[in-house]
N, C-alpha and C. Protein backbone atom coordinates (compact mmCIF):
# COMPACT_ATOMS: atom_id res chain seq x y z
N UNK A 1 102.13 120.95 101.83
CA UNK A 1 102.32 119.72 101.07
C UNK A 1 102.50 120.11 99.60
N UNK A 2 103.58 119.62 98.90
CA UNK A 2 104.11 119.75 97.33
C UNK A 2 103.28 118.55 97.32
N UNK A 3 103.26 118.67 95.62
CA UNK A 3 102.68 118.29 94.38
C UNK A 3 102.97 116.82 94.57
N UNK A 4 104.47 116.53 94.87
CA UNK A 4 104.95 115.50 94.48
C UNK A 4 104.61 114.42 95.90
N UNK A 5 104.71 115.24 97.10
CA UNK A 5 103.67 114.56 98.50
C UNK A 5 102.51 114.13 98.56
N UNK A 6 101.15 115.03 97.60
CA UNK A 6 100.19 114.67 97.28
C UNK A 6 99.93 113.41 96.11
N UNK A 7 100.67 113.50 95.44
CA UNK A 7 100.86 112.41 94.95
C UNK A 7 101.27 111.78 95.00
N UNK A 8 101.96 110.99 96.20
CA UNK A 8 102.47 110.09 96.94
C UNK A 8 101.49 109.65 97.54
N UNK A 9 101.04 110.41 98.65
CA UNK A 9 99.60 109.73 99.23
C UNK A 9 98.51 109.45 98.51
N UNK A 10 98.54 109.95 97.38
CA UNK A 10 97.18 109.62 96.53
C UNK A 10 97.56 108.01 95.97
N UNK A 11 98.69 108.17 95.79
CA UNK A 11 99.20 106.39 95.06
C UNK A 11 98.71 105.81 95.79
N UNK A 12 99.26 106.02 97.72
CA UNK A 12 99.55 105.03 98.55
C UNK A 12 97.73 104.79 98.88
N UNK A 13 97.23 106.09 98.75
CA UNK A 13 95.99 105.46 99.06
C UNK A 13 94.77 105.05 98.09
N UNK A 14 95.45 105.13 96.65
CA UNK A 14 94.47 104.26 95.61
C UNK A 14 95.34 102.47 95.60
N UNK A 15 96.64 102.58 96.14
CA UNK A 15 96.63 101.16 96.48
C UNK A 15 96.03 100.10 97.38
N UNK A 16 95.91 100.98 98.69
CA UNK A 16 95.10 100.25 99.42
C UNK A 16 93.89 100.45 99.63
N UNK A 17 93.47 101.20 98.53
CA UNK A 17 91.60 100.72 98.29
C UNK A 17 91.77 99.30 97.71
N UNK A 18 92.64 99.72 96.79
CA UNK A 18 92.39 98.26 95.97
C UNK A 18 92.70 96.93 96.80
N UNK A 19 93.80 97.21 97.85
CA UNK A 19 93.77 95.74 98.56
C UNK A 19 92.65 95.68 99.03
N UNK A 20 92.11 96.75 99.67
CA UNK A 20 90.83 96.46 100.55
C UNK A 20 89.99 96.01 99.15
N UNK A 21 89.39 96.77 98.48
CA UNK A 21 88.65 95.73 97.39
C UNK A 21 89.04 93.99 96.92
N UNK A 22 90.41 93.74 97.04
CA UNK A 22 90.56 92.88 97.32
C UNK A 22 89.94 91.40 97.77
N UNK A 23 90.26 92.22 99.51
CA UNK A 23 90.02 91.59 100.75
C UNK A 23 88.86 91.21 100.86
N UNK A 24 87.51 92.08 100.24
CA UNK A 24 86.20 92.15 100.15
C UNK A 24 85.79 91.28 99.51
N UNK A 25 86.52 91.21 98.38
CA UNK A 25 85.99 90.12 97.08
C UNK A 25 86.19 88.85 97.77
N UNK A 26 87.90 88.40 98.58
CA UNK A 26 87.82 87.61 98.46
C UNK A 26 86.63 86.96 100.06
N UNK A 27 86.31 87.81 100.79
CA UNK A 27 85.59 87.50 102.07
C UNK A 27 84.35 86.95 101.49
N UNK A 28 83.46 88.24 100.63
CA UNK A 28 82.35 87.90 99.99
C UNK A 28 82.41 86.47 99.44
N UNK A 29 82.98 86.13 98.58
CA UNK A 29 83.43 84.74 97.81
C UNK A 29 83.36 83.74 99.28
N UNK A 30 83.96 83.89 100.40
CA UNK A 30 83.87 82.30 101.12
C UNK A 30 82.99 82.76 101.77
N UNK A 31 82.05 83.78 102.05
CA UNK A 31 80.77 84.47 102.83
C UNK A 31 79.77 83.06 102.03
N UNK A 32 80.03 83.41 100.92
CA UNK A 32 79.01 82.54 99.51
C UNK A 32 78.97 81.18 99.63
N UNK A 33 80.50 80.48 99.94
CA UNK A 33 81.00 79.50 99.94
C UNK A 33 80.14 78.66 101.19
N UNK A 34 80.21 79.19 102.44
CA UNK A 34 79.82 79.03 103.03
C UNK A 34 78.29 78.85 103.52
N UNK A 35 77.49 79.82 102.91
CA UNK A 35 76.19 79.56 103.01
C UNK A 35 75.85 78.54 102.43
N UNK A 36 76.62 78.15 100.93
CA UNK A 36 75.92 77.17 100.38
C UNK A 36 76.28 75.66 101.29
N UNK A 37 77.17 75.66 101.75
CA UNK A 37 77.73 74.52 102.30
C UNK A 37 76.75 74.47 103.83
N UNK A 38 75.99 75.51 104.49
CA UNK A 38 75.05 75.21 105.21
C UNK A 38 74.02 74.90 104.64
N UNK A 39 73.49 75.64 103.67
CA UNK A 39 72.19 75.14 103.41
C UNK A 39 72.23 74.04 103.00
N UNK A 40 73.68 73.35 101.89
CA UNK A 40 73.55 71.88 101.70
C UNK A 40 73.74 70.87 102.83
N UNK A 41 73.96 71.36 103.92
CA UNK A 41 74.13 70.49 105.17
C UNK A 41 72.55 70.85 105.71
N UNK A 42 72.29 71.69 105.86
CA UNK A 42 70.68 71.46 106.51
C UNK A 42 69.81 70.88 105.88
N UNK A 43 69.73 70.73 104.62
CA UNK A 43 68.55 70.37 103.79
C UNK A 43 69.09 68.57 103.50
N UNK A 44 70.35 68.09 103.59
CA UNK A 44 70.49 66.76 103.97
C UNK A 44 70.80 66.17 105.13
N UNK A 45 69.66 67.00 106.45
CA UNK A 45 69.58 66.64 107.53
C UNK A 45 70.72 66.55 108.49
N UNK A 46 71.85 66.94 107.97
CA UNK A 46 73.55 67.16 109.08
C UNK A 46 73.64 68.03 109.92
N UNK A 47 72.53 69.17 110.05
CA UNK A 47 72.66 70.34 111.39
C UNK A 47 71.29 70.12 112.04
């Protein structure tokens, strides 16, 4: 592998950390979304 191969895969794979960081943020975020929307449904008696 040349210089210029390794640094090809190094791009391709600091890009898709970042989607995956992404993907994470945005899961975490409706993970959040979601709890609150149970606990505000359990605590006004809806589950």
């Amino acid at each position: 592998m040349n210089d210029t191969e390794a640094s090809a895969q190094l791009d391709a794979l600091s890009a898709e950390t970042q989607r995956l960081a992404g993907v994470y943020a945005r899961q975490s975020a409706a993970l959040a979304e979601l709890q609150q929307a149970l606990l505000h449904r359990a605590f006004a008696g809806e589950l």
